[in-house]
Each structure stands twice: as structure tokens, then as C-alpha cells.
PDB file of N, CA and C in Angstrom:
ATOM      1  N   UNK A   1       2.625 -14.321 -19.188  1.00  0.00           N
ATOM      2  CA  UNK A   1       1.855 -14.281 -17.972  1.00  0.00           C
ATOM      3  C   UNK A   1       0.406 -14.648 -18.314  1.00  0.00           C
ATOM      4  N   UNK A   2      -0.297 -15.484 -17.534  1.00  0.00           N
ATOM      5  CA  UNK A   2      -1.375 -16.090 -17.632  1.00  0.00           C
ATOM      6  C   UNK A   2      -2.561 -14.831 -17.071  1.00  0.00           C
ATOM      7  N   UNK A   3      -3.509 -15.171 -17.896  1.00  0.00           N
ATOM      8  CA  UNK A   3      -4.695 -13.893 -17.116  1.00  0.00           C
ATOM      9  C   UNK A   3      -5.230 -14.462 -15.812  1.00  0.00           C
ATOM     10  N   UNK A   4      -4.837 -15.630 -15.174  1.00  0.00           N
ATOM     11  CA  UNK A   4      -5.281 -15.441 -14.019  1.00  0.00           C
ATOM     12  C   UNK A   4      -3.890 -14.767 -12.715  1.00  0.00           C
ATOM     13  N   UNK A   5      -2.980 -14.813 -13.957  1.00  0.00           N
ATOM     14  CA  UNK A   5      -1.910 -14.207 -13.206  1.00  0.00           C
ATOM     15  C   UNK A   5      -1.795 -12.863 -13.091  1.00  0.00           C
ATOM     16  N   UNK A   6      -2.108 -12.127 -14.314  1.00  0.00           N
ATOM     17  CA  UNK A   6      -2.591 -10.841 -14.616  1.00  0.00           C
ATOM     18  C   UNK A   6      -4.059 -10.252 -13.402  1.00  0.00           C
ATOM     19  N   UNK A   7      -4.760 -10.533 -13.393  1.00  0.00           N
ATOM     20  CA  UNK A   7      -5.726 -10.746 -12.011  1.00  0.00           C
ATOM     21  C   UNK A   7      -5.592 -10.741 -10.606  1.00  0.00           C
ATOM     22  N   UNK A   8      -4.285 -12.015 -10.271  1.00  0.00           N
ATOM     23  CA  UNK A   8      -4.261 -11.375  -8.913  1.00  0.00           C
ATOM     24  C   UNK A   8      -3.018 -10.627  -8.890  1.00  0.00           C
ATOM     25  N   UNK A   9      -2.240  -9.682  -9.951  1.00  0.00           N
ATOM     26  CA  UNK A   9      -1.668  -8.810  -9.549  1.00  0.00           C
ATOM     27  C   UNK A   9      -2.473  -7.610  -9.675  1.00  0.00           C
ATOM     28  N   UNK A  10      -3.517  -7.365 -10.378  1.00  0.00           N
ATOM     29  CA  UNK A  10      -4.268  -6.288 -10.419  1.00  0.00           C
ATOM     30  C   UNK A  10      -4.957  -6.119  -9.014  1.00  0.00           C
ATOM     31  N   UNK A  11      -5.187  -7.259  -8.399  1.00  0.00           N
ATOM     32  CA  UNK A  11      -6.281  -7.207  -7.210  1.00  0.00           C
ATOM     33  C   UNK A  11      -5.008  -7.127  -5.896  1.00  0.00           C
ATOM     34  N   UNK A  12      -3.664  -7.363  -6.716  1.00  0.00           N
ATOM     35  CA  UNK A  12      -2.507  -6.988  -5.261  1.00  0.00           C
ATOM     36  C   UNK A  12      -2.747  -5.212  -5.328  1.00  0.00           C
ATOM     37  N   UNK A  13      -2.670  -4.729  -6.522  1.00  0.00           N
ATOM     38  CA  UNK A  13      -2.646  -3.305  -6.845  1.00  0.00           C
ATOM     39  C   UNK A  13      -3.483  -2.719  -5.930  1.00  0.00           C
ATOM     40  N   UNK A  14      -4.872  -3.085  -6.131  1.00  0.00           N
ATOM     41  CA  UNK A  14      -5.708  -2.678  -5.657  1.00  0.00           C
ATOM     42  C   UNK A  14      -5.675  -2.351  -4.327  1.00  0.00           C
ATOM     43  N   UNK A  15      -6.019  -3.831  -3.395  1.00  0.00           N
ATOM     44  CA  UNK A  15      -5.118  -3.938  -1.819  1.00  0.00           C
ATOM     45  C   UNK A  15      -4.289  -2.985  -1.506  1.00  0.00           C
ATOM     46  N   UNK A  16      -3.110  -2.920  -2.255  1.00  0.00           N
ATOM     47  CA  UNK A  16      -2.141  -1.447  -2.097  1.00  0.00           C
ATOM     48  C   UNK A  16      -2.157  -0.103  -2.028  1.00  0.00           C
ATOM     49  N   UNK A  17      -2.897  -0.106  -2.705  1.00  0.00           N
ATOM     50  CA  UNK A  17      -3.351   1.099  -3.031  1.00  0.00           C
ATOM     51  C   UNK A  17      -4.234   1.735  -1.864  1.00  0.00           C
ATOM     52  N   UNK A  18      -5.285   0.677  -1.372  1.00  0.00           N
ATOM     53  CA  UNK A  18      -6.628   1.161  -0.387  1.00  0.00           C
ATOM     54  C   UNK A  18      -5.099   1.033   0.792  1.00  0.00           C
ATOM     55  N   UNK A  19      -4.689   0.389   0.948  1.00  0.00           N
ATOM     56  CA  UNK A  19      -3.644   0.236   2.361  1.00  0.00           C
ATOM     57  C   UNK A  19      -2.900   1.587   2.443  1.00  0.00           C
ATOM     58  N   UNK A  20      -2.481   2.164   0.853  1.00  0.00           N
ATOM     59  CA  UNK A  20      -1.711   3.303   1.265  1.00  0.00           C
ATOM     60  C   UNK A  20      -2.354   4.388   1.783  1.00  0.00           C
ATOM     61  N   UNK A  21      -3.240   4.534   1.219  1.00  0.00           N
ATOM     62  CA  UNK A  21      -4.217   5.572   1.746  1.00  0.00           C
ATOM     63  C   UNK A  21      -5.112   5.273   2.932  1.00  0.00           C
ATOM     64  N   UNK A  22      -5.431   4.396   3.316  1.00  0.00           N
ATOM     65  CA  UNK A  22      -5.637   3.891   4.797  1.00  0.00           C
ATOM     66  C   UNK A  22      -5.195   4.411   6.259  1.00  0.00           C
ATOM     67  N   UNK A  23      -3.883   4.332   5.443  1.00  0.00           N
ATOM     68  CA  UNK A  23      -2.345   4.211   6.184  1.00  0.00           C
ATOM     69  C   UNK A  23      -2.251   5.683   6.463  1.00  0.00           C
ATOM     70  N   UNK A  24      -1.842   6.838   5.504  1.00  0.00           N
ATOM     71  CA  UNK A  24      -1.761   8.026   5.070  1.00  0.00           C
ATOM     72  C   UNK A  24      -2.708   8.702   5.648  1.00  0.00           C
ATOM     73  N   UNK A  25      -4.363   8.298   6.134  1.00  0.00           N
ATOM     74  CA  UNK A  25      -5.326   9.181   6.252  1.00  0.00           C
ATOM     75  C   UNK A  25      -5.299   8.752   7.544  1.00  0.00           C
ATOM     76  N   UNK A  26      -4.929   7.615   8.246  1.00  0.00           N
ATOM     77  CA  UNK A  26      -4.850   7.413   9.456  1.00  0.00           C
ATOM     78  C   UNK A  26      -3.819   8.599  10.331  1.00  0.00           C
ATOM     79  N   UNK A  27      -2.482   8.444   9.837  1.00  0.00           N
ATOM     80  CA  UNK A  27      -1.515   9.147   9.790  1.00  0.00           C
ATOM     81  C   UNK A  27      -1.741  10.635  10.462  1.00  0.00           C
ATOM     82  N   UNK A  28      -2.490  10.715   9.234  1.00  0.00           N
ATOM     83  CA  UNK A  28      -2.616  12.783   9.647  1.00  0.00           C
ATOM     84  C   UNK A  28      -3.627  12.728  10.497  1.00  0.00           C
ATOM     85  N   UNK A  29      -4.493  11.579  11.103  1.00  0.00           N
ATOM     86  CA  UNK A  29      -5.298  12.012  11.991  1.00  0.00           C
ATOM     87  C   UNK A  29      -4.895  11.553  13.527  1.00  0.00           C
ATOM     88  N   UNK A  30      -3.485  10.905  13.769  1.00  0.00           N
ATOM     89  CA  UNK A  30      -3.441  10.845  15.037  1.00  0.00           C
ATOM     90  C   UNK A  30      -2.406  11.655  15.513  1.00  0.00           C
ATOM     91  N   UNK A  31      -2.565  11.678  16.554  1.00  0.00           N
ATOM     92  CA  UNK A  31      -2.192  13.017  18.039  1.00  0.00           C
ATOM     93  C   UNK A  31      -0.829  12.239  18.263  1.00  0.00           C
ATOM     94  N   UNK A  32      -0.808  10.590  18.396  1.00  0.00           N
ATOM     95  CA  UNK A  32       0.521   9.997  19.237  1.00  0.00           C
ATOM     96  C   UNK A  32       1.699  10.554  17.904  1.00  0.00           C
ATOM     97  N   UNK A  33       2.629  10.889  18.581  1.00  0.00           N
ATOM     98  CA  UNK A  33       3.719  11.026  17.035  1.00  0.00           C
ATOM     99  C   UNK A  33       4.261   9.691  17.180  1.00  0.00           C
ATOM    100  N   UNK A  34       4.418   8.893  17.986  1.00  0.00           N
ATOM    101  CA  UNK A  34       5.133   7.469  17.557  1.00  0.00           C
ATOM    102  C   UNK A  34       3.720   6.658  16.884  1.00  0.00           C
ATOM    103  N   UNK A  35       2.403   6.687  16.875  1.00  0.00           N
ATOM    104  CA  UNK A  35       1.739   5.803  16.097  1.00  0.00           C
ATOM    105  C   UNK A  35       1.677   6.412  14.559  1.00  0.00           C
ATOM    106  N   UNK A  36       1.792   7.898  14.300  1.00  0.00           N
ATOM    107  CA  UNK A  36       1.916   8.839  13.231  1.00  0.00           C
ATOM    108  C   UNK A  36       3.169   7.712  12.428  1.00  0.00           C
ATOM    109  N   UNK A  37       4.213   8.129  13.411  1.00  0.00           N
ATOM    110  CA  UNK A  37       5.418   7.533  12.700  1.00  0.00           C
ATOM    111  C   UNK A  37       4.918   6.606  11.978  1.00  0.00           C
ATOM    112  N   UNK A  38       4.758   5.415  13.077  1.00  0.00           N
ATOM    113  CA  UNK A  38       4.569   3.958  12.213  1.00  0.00           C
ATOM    114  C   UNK A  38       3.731   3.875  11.427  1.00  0.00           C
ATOM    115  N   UNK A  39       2.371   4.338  10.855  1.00  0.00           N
ATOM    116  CA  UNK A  39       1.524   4.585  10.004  1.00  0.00           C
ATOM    117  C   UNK A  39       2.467   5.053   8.690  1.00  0.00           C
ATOM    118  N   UNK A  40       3.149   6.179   9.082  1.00  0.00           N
ATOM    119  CA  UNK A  40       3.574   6.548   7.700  1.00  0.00           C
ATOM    120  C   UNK A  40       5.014   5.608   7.314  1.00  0.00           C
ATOM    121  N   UNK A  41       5.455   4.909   7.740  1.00  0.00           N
ATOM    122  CA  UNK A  41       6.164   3.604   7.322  1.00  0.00           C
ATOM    123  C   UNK A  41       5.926   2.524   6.842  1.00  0.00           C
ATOM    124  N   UNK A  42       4.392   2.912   7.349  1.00  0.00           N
ATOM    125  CA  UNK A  42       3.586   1.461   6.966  1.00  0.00           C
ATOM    126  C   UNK A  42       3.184   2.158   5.457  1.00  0.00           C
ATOM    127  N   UNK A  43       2.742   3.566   4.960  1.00  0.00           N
ATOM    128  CA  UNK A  43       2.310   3.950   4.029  1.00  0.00           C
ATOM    129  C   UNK A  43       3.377   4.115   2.962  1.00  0.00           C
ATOM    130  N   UNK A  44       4.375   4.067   3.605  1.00  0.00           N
ATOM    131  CA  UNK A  44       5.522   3.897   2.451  1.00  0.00           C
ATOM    132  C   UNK A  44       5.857   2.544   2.247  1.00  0.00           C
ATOM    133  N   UNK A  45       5.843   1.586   2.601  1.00  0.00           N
ATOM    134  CA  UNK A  45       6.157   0.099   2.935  1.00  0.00           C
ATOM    135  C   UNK A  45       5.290  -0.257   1.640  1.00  0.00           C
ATOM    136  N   UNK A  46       3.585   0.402   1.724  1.00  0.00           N
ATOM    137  CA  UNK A  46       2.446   0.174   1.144  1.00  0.00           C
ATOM    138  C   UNK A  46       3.158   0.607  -0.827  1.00  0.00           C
ATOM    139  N   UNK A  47       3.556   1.418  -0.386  1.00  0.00           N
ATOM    140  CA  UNK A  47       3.653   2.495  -1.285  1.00  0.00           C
ATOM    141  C   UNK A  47       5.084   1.517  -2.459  1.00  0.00           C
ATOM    142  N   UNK A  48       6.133   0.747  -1.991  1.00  0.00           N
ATOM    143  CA  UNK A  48       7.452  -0.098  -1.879  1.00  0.00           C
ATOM    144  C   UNK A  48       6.976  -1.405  -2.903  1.00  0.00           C
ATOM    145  N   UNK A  49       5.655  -1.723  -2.335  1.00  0.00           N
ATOM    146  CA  UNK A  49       4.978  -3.417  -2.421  1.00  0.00           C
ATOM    147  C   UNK A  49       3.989  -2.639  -3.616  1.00  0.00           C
ATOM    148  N   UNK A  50       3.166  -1.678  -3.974  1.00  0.00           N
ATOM    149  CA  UNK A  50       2.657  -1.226  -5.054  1.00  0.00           C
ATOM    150  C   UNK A  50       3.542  -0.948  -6.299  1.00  0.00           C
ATOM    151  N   UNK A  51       4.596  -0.827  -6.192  1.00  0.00           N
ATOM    152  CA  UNK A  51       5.617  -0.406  -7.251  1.00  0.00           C
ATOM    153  C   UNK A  51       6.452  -1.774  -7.978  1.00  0.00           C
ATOM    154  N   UNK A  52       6.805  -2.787  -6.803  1.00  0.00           N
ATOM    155  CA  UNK A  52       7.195  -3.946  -6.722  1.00  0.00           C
ATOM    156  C   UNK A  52       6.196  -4.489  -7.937  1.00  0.00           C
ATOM    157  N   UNK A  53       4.542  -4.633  -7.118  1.00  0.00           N
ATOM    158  CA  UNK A  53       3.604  -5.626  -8.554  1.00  0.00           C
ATOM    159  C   UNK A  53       3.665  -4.917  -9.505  1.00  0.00           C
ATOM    160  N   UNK A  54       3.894  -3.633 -10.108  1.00  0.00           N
ATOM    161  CA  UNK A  54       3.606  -3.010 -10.911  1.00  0.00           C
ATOM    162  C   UNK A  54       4.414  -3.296 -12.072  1.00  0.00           C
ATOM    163  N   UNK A  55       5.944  -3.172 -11.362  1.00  0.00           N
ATOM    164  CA  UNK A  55       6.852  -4.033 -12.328  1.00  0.00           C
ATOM    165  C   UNK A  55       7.185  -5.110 -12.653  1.00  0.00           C
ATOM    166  N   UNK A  56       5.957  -6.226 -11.669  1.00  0.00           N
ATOM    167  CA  UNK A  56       5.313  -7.675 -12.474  1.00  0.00           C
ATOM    168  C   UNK A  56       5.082  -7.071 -13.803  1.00  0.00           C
ATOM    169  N   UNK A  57       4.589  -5.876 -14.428  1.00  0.00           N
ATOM    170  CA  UNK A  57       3.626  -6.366 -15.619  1.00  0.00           C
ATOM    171  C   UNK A  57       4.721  -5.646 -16.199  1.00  0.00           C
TER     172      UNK A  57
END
């Protein structure tokens, strides 16, 4: 793997990471339980695609 390949999987990591917790802190702060839902699908989705690049390296 090339270091510019090494790079933009670190900077996918990154992205992932701020999305899961985005996602997660959004989550516990809304009232609708169907936008709750989809937030925390989206934070596991987040959570799916962080594990995925990880086992790029």
C-alpha cells in the first residue's frame, strides 16, 4: 500500500469516526423516536464503514 493510500484511509477513519459521534450525540438529543431511530442506524452504519477501512490496513 502506497502512503498516499495509507492517508486517505486514515482521513476515511477520521470522517468516521466524527460521523459516529455526530450521529450518537444527535441521537440522545432528539424527542422524535423515529428521527432517534434513524440517527442511531446511521451511527452504526458509521460505526460498519470505520471497521471496514480499518481492515484496509
Amino acid at each position: 500500500m502506497t502512503g498516499k493510500e495509507l492517508l486517505y484511509i486514515e482521513d476515511a477513519l477520521g470522517h468516521e469516526k466524527f460521523m459516529k459521534s455526530c450521529s450518537k450525540k444527535a441521537a440522545s438529543k432528539m424527542q422524535d423516536v423515529n428521527l432517534s431511530n434513524y440517527l442511531t442506524e446511521l451511527e452504526q452504519k458509521h460505526t460498519e464503514l470505520y471497521s471496514k477501512f480499518l481492515n484496509l490496513l
